[in-house]
N, C-alpha and C. Protein backbone atom coordinates (compact mmCIF):
# COMPACT_ATOMS: atom_id res chain seq x y z
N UNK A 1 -3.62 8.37 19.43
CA UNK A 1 -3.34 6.96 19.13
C UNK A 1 -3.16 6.80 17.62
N UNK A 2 -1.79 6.39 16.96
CA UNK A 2 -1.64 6.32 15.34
C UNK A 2 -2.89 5.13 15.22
N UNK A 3 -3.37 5.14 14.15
CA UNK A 3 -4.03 4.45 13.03
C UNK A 3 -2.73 3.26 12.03
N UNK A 4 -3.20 2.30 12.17
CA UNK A 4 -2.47 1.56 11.10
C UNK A 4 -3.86 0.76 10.35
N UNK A 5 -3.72 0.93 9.02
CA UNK A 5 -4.49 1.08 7.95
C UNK A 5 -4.42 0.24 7.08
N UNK A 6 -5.73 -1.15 6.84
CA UNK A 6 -5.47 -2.11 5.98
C UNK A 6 -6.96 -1.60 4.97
N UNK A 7 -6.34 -1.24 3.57
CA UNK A 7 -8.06 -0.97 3.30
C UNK A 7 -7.51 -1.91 1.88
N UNK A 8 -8.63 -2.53 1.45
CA UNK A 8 -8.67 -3.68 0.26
C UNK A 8 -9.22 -4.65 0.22
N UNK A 9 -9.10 -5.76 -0.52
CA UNK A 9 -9.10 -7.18 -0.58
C UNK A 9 -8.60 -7.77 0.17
N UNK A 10 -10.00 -9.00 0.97
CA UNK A 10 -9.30 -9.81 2.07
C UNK A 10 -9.86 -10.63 1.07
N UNK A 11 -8.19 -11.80 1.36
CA UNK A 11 -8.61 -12.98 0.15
C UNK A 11 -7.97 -13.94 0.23
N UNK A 12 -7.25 -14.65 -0.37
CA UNK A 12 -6.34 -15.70 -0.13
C UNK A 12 -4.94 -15.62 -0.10
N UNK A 13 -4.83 -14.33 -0.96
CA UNK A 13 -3.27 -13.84 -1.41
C UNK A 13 -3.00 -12.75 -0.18
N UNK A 14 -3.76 -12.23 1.02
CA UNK A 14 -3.39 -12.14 1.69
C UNK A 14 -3.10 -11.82 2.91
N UNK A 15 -1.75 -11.47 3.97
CA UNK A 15 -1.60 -12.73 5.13
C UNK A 15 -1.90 -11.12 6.19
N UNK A 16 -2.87 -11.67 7.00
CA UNK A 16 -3.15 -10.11 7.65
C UNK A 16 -2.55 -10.75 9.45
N UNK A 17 -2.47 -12.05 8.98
CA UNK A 17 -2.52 -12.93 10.71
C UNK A 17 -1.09 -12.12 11.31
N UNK A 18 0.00 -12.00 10.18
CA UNK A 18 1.28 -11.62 11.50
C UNK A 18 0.94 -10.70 12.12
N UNK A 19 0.30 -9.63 11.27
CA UNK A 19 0.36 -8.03 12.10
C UNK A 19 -0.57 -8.12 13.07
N UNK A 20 -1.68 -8.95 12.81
CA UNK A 20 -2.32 -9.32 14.43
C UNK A 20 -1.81 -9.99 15.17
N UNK A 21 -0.97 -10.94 14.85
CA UNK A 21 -0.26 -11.49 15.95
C UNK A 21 1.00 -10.39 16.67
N UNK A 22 1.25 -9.83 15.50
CA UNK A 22 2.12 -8.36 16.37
C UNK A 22 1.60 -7.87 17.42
N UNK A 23 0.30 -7.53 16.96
CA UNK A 23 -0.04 -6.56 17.51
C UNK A 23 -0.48 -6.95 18.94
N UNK A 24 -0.87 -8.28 18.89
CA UNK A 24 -1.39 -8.88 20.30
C UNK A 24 0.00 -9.05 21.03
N UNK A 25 1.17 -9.53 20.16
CA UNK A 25 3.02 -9.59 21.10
C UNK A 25 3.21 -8.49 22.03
N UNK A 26 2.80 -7.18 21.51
CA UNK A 26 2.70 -5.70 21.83
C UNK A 26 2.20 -5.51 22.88
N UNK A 27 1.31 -6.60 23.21
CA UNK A 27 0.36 -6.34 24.41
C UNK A 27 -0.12 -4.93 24.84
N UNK A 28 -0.51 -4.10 24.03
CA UNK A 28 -1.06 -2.33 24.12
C UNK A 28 0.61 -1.96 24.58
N UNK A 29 1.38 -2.00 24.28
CA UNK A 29 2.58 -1.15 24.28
C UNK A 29 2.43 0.36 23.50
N UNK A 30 2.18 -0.06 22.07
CA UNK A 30 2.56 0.69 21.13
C UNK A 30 1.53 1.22 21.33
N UNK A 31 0.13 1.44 21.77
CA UNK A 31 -1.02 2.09 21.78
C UNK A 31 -1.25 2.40 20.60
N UNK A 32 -1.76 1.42 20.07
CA UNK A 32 -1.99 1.18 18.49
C UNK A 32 -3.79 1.09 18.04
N UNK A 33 -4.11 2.18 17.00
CA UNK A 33 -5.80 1.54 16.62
C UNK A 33 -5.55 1.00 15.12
N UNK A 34 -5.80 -0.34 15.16
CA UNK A 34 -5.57 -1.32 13.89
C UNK A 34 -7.12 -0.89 13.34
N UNK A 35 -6.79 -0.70 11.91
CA UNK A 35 -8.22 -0.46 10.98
C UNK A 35 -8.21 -1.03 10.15
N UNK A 36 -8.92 -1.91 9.52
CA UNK A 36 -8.82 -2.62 8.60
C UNK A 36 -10.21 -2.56 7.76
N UNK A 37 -10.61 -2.18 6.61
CA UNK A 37 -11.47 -1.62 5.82
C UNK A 37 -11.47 -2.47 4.12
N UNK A 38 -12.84 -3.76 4.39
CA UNK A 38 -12.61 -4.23 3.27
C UNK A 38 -13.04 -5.73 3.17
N UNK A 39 -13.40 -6.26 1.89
CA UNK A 39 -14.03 -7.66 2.52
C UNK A 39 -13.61 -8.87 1.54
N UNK A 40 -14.16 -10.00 1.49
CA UNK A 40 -13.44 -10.84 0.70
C UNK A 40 -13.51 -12.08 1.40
N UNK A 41 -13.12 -13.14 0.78
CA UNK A 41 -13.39 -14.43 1.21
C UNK A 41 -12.77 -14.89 2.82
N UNK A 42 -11.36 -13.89 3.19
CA UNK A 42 -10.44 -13.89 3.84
C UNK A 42 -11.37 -13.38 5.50
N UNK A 43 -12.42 -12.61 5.08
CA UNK A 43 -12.94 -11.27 6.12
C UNK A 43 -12.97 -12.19 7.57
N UNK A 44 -13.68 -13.18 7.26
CA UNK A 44 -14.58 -14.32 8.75
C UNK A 44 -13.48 -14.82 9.28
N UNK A 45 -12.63 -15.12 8.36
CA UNK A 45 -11.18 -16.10 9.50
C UNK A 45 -10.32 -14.58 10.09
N UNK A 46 -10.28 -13.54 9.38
CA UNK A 46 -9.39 -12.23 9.78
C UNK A 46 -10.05 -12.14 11.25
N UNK A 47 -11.61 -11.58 11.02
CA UNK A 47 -12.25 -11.31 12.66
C UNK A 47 -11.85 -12.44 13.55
N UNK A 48 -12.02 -13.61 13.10
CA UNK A 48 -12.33 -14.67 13.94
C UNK A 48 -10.56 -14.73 14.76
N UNK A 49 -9.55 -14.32 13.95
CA UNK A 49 -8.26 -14.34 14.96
C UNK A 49 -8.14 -12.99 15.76
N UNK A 50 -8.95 -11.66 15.45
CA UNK A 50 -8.73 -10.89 15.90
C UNK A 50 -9.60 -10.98 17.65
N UNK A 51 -10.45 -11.68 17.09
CA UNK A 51 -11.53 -12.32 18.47
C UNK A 51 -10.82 -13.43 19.14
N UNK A 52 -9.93 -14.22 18.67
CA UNK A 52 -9.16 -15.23 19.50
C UNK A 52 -8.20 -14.68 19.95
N UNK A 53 -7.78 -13.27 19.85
CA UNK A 53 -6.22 -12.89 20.21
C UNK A 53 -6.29 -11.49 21.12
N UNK A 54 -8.08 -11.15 21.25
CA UNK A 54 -8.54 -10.63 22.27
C UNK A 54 -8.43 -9.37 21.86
N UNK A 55 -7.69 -8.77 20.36
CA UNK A 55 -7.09 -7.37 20.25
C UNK A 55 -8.61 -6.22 20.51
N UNK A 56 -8.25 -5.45 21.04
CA UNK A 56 -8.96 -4.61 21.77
C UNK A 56 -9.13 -2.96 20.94
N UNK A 57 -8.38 -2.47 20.15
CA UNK A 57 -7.70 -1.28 19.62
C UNK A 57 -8.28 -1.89 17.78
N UNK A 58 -9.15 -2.84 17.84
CA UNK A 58 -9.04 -2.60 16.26
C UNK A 58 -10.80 -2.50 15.84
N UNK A 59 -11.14 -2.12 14.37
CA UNK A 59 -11.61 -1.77 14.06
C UNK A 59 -12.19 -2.54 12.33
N UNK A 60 -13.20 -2.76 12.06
CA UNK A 60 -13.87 -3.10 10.96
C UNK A 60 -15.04 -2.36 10.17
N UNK A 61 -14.51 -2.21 8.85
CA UNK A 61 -15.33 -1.00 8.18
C UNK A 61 -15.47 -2.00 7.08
N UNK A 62 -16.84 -1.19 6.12
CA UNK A 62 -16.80 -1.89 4.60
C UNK A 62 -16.21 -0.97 3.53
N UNK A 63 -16.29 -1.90 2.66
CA UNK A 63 -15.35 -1.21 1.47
C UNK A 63 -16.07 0.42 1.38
N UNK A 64 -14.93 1.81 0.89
CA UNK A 64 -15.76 3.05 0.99
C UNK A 64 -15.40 2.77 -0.63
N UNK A 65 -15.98 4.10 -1.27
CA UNK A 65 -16.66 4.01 -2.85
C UNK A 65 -15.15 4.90 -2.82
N UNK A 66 -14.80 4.92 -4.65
CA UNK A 66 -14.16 5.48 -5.24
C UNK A 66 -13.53 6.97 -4.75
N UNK A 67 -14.39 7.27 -4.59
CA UNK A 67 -14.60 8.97 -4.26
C UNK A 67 -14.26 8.98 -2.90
N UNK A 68 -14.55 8.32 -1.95
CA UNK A 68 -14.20 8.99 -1.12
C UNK A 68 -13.08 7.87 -0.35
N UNK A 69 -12.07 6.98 -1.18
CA UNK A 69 -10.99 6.72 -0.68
C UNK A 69 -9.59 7.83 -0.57
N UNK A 70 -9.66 8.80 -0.85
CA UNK A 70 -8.72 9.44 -0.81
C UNK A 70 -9.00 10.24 0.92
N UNK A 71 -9.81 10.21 1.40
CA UNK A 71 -10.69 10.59 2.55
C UNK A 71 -9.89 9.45 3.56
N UNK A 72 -10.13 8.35 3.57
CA UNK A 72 -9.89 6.88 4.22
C UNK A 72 -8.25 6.77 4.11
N UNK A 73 -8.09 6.74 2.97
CA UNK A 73 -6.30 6.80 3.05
C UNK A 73 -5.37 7.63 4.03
N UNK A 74 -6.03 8.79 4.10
CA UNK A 74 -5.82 9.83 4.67
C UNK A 74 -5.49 9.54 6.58
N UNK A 75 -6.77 8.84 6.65
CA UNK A 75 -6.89 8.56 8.02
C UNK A 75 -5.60 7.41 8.54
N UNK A 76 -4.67 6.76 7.98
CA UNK A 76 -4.06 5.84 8.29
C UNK A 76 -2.68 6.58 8.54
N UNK A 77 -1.97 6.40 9.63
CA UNK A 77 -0.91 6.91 10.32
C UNK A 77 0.45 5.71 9.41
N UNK A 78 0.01 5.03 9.61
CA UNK A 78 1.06 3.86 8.88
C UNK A 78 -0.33 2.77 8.01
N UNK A 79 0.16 2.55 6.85
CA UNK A 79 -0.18 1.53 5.84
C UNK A 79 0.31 0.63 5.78
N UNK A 80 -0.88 -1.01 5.85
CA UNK A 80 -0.21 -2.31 5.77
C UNK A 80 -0.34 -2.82 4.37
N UNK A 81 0.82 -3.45 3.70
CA UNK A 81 0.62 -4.04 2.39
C UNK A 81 0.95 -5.56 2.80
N UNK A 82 0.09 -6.42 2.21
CA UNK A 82 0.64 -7.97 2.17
C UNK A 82 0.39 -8.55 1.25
N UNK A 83 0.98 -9.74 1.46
CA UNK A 83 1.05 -10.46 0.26
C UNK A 83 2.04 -11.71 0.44
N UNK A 84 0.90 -13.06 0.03
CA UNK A 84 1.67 -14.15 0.89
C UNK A 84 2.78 -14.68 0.00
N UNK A 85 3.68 -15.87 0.58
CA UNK A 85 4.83 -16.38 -0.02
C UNK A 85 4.26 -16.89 -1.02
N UNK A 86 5.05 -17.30 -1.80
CA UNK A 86 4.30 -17.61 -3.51
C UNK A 86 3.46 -17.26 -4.57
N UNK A 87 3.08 -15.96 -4.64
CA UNK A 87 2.42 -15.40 -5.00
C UNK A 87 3.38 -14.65 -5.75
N UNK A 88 5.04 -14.52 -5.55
CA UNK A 88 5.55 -13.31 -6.32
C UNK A 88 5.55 -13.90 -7.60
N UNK A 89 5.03 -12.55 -8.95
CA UNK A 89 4.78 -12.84 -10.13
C UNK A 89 3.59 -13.10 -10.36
N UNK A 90 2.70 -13.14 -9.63
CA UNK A 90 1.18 -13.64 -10.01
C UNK A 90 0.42 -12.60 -9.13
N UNK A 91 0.67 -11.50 -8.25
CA UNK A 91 0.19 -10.56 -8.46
C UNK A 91 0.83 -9.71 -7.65
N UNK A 92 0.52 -8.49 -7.73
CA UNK A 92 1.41 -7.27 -7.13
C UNK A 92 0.42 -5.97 -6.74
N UNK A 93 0.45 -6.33 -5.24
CA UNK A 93 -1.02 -5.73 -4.65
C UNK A 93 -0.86 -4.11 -4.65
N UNK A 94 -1.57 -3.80 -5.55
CA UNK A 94 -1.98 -2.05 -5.76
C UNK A 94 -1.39 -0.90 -5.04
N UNK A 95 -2.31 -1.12 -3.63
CA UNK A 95 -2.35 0.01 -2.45
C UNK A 95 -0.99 0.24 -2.02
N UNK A 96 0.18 -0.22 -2.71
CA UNK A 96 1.25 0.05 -2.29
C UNK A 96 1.50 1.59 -3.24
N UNK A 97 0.56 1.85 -4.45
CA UNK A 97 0.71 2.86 -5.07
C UNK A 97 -0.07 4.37 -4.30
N UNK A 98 -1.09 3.66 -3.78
CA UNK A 98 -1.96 4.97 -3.25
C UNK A 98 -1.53 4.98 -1.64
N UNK A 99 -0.79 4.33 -1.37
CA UNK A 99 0.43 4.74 0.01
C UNK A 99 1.48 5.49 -0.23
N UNK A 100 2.16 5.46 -1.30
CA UNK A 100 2.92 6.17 -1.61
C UNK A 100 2.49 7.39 -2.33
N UNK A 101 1.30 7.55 -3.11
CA UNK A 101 0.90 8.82 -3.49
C UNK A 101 0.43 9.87 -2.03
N UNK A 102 -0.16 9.42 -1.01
CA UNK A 102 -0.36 9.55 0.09
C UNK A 102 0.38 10.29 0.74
N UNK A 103 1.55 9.41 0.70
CA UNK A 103 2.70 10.22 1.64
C UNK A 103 2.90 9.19 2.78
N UNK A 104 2.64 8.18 2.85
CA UNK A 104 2.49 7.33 4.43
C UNK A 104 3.39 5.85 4.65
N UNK A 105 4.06 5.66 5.44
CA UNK A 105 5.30 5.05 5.68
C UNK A 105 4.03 3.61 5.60
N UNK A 106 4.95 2.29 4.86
CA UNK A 106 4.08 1.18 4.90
C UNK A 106 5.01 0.09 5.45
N UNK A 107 4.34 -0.72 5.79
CA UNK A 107 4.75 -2.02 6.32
C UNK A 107 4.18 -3.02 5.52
N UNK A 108 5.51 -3.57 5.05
CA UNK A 108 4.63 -4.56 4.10
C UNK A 108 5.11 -6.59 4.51
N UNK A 109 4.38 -6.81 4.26
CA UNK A 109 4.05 -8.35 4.81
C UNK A 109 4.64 -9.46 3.70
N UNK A 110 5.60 -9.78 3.30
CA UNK A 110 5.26 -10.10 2.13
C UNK A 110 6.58 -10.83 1.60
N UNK A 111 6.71 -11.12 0.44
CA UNK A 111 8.07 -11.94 -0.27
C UNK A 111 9.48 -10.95 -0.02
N UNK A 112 10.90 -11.20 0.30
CA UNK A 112 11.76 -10.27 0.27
C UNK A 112 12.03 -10.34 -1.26
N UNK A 113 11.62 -10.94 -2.41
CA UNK A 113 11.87 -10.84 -3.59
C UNK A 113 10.89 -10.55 -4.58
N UNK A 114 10.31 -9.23 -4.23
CA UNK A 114 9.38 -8.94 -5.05
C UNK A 114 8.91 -7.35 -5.58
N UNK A 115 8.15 -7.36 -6.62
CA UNK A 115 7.81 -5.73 -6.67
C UNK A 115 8.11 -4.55 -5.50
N UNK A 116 7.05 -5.19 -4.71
CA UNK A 116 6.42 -4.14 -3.79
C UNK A 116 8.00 -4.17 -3.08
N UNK A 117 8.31 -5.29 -2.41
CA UNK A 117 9.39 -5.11 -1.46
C UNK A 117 10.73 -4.16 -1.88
N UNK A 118 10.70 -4.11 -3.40
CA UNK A 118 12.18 -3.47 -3.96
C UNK A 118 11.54 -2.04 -3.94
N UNK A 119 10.17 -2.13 -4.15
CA UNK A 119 9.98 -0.39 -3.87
C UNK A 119 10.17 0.15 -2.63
N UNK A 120 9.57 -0.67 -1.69
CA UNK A 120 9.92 -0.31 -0.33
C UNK A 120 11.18 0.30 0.26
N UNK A 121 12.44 -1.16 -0.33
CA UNK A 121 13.83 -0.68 -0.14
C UNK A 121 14.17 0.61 -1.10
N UNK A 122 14.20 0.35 -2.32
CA UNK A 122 14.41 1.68 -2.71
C UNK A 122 13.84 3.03 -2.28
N UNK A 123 12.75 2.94 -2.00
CA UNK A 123 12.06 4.18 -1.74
C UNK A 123 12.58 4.39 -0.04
N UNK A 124 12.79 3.86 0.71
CA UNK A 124 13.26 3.91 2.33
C UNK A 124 12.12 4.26 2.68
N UNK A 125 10.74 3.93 2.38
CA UNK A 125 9.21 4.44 2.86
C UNK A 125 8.61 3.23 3.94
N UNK A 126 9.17 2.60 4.40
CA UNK A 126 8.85 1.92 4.93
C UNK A 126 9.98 0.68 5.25
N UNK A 127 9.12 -0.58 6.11
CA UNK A 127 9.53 -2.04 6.47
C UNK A 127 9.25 -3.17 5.71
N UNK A 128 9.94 -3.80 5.15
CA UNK A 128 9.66 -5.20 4.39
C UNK A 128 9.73 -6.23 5.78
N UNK A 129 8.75 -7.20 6.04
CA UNK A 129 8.67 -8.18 6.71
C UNK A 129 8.02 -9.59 6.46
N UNK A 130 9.17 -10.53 6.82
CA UNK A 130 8.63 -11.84 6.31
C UNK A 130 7.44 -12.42 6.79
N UNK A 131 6.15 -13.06 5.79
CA UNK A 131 5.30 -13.68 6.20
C UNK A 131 5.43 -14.78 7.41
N UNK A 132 5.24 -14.28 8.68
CA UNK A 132 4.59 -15.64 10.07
C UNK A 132 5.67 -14.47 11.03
N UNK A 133 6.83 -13.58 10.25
CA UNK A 133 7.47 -13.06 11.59
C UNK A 133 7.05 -12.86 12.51
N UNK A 134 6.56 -12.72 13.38
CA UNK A 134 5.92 -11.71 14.28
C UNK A 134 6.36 -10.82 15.15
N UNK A 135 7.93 -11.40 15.17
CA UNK A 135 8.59 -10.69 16.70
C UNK A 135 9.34 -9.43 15.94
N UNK A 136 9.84 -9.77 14.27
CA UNK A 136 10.12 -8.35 13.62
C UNK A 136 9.04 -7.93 13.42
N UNK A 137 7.85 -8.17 13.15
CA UNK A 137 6.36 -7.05 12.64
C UNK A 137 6.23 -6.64 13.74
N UNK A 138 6.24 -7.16 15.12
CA UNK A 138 6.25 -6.23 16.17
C UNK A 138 7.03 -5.19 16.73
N UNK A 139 8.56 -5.39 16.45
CA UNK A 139 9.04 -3.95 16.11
C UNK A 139 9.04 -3.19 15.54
N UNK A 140 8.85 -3.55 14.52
CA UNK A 140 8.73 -1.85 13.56
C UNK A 140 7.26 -1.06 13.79
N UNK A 141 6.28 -2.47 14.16
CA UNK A 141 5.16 -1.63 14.93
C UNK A 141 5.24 -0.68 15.95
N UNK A 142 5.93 -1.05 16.30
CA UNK A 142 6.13 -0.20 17.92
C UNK A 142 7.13 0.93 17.32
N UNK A 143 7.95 0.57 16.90
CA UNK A 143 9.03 1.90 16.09
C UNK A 143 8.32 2.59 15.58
N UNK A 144 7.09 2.47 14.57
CA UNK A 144 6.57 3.78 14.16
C UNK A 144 5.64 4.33 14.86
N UNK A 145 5.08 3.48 15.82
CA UNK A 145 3.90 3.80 16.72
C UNK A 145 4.64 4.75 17.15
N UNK A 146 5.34 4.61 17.75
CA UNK A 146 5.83 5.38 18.80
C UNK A 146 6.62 7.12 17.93
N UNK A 147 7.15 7.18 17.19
CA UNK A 147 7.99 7.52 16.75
C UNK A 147 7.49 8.12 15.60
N UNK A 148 6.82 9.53 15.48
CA UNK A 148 6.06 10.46 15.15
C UNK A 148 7.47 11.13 13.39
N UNK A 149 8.50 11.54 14.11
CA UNK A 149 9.25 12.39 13.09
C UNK A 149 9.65 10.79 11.90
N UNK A 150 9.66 9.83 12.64
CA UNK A 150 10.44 8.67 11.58
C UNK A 150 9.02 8.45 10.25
N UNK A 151 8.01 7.94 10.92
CA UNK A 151 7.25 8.56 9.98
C UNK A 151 6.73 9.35 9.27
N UNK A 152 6.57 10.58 9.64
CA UNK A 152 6.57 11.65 8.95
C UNK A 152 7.94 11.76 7.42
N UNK A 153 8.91 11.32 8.03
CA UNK A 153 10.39 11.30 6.95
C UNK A 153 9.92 9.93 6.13
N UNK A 154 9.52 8.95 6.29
CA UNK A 154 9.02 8.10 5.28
C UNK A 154 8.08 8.30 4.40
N UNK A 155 7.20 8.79 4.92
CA UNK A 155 6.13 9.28 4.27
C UNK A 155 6.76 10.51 3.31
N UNK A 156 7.12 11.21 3.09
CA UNK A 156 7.77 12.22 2.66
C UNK A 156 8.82 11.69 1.33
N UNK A 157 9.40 10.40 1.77
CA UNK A 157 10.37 9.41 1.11
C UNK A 157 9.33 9.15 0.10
N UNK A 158 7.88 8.58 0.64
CA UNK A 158 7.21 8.19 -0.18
C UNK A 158 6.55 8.41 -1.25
N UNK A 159 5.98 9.83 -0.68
CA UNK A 159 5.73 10.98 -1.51
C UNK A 159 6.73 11.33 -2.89
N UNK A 160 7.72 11.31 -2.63
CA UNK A 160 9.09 11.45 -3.50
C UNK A 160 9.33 10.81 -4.29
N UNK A 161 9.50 9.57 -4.00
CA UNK A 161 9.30 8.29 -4.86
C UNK A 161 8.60 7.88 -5.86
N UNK A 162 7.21 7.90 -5.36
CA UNK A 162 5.97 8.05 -6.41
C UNK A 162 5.76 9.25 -7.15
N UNK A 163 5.99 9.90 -7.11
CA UNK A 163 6.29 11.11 -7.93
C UNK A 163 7.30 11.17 -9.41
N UNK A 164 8.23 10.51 -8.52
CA UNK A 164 9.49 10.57 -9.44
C UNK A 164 9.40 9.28 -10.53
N UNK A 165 8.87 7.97 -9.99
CA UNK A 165 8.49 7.15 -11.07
C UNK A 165 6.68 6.66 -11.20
N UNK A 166 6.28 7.12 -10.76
CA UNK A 166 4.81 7.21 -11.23
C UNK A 166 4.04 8.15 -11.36
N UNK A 167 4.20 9.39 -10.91
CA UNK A 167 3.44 10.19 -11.32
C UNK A 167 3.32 10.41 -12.20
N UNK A 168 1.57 11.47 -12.33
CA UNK A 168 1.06 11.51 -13.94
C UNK A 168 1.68 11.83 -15.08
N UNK A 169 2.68 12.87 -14.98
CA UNK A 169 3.43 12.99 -16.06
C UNK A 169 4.56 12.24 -16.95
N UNK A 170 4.90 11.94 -15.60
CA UNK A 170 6.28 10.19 -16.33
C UNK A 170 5.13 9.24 -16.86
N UNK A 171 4.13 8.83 -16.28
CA UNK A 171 3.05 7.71 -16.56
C UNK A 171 3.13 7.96 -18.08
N UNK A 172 1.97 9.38 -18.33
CA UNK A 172 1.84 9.86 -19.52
C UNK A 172 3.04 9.34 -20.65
N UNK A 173 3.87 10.04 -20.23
CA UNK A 173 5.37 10.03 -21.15
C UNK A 173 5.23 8.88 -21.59
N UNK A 174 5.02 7.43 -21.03
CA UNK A 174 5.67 6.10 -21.01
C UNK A 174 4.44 5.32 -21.54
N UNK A 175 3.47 5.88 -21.29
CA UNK A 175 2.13 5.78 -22.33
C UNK A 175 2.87 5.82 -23.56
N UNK A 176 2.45 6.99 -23.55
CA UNK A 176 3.14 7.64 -25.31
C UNK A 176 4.35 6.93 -26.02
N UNK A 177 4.89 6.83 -25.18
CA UNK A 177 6.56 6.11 -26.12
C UNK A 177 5.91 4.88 -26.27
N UNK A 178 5.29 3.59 -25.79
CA UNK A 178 4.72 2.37 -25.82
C UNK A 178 3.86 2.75 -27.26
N UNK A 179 2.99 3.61 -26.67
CA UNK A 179 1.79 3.78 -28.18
C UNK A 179 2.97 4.35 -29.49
N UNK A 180 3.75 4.85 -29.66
CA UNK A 180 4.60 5.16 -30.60
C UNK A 180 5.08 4.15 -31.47
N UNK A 181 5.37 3.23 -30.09
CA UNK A 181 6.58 1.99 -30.54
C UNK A 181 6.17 1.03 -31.75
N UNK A 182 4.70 0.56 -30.89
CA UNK A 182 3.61 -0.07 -31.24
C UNK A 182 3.20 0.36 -32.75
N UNK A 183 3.13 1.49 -33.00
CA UNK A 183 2.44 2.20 -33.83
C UNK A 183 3.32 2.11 -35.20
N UNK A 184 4.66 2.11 -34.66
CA UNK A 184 5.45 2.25 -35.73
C UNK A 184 5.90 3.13 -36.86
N UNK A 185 4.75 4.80 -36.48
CA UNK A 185 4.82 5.48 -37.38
C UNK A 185 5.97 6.18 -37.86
N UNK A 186 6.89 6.03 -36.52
CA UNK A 186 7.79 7.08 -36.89
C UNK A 186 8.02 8.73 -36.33
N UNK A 187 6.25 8.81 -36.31
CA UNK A 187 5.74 10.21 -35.69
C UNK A 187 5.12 10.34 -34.78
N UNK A 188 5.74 11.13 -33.59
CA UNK A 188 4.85 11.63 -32.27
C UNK A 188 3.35 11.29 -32.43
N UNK A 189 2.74 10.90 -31.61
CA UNK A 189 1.69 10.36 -31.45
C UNK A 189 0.53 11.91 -31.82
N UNK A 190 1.10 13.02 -30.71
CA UNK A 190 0.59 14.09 -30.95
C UNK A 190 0.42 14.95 -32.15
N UNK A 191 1.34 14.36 -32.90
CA UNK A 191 1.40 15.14 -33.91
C UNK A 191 0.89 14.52 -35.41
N UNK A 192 0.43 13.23 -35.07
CA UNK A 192 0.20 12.44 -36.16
C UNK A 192 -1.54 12.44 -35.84
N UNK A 193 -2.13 12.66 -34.68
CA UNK A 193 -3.33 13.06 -34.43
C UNK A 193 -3.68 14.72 -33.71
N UNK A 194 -3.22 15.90 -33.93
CA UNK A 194 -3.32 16.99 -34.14
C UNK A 194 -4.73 17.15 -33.28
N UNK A 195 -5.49 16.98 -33.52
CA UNK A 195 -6.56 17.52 -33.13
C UNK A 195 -7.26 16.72 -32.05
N UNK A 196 -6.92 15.95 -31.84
CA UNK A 196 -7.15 14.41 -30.56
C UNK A 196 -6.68 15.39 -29.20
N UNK A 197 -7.50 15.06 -27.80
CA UNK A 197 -6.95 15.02 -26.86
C UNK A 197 -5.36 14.66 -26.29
N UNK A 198 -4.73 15.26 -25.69
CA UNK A 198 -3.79 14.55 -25.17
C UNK A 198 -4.29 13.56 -24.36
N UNK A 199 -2.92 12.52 -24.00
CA UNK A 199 -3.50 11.54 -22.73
C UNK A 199 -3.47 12.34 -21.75
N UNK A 200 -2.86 13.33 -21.44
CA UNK A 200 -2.90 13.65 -20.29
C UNK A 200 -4.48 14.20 -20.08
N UNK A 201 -5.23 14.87 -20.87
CA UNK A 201 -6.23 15.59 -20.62
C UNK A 201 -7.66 14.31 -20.75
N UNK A 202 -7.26 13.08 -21.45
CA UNK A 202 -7.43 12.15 -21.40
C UNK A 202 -7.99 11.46 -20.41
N UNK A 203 -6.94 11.52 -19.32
CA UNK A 203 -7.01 11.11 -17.55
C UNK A 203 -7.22 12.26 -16.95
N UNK A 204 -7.84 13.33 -17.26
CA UNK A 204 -8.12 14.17 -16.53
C UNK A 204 -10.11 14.23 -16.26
N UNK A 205 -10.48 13.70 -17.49
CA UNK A 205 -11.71 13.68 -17.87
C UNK A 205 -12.13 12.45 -16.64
C-alpha cells in the first residue's frame, strides 16, 4: 500500500481538506495509507474532517526531531505540499525542498502562480492542484497510487532538479558571489581570508 506523506506545520496557511476529501472521492480505490506527521493550530479541525469523512487508511504521528527526519521522509511513496490561495509571496512552504532532495514525486495543493508550483512544472516531479479541487486531487491520487514506474521517474526528475539548482555546491557558489558583492572587495572571499574555513566545510560542521 503507497504511503502519501504530509510531515510539517498544520496551521492556517495550510489546506490539507482537498486531499482528504480526495481521498474519501476514492472511496479505497487507490488503496492508499495517508500519513500525516505534525502539529499546529490546524491539527483538531485536520482529525476532526478525517473523522467526519470516515477515512480509514490514515494515520497521525508527532513532529520526529531533526535527526531522524531523513528516516520519515523516506517512508513517503508520494509527498503532499500545500499552501492556501493568498498566501503567494508571504510564504513558500520548505518541504518542497526535502521532497525533492529525497527523490519523491509531490502533489502540491496550492496557488498555480507561485514558487513551489513553477518548481513543480519545471522540474516534471510532480502535480500542481488547485485549492477545494477535489475531483483533480483525486486523480492524480489514484495515478500515482496506482502507478509504481510514473513515480519512480518523478522522483528521479526530482532528484535532478534539486541537485542542479540547489544543491550544496551551487548553494555554496551563490553564497559566495552574494558575500563578494556585498563586500565589495574586489577579492575572492577565499582568498582575502586565507586561513578561514570554507563555507562549504562551514555546513559541513
Amino acid at each position: 500500500m503507497p504511503t502519501l506523506l504530509y510531515s510539517g506545520n498544520l496551521g492556517l496557511g495550510q489546506d490539507l481538506g482537498t486531499v482528504l476529501r480526495a481521498v474519501s472521492h476514492l472511496n479505497g480505490d487507490a488503496n492508499l495509507h495517508v500519513l500525516i506527521v505534525g502539529n499546529g493550530t490546524g491539527l483538531a479541525s485536520v482529525k476532526e474532517l478525517a473523522s467526519e469523512l470516515q477515512l480509514h487508511h490514515i494515520e497521525f504521528r508527532d513532529p520526529v526531531s531533526l535527526y531522524k527526519l531523513p528516516e520519515l521522509l523516506a517512508v513517503g511513496d508520494v509527498h503532499l505540499v500545500c499552501q492556501k490561495l493568498g498566501t503567494e509571496g508571504l510564504l513558500v512552504p520548505s518541504k518542497i525542498y526535502s521532497t525533492l532532495a529525497i527523490g519523491r514525486p509531490v502533489i502540491f495543493i496550492g496557488p498555480q502562480h507561485c514558487e513551489v508550483a513553477q518548481i513543480v512544472h519545471e522540474s516534471d516531479c510532480g502535480f500542481v492542484v488547485a485549492p477545494g479541487d477535489v475531483e483533480s486531487a483525486a486523480k492524480v491520487l489514484k495515478q500515482l497510487a496506482v502507478d509504481a514506474d510514473l513515480c519512480r521517474q518523478m522522483g528521479e526528475r526530482a532528484k535532478t532538479y534539486y541537485e542542479k539548482h540547489f544543491g550544496r555546491k551551487r548553494s555554496v557558489a551563490q553564497i559566495i558571489s552574494v558575500i563578494e558583492r556585498v563586500a565589495g572587495t574586489g577579492r575572492p572571499v577565499r582568498q582575502a581570508v586565507p586561513n578561514s574555513p570554507t563555507a562549504e566545510q562551514e555546513l559541513r560542521r
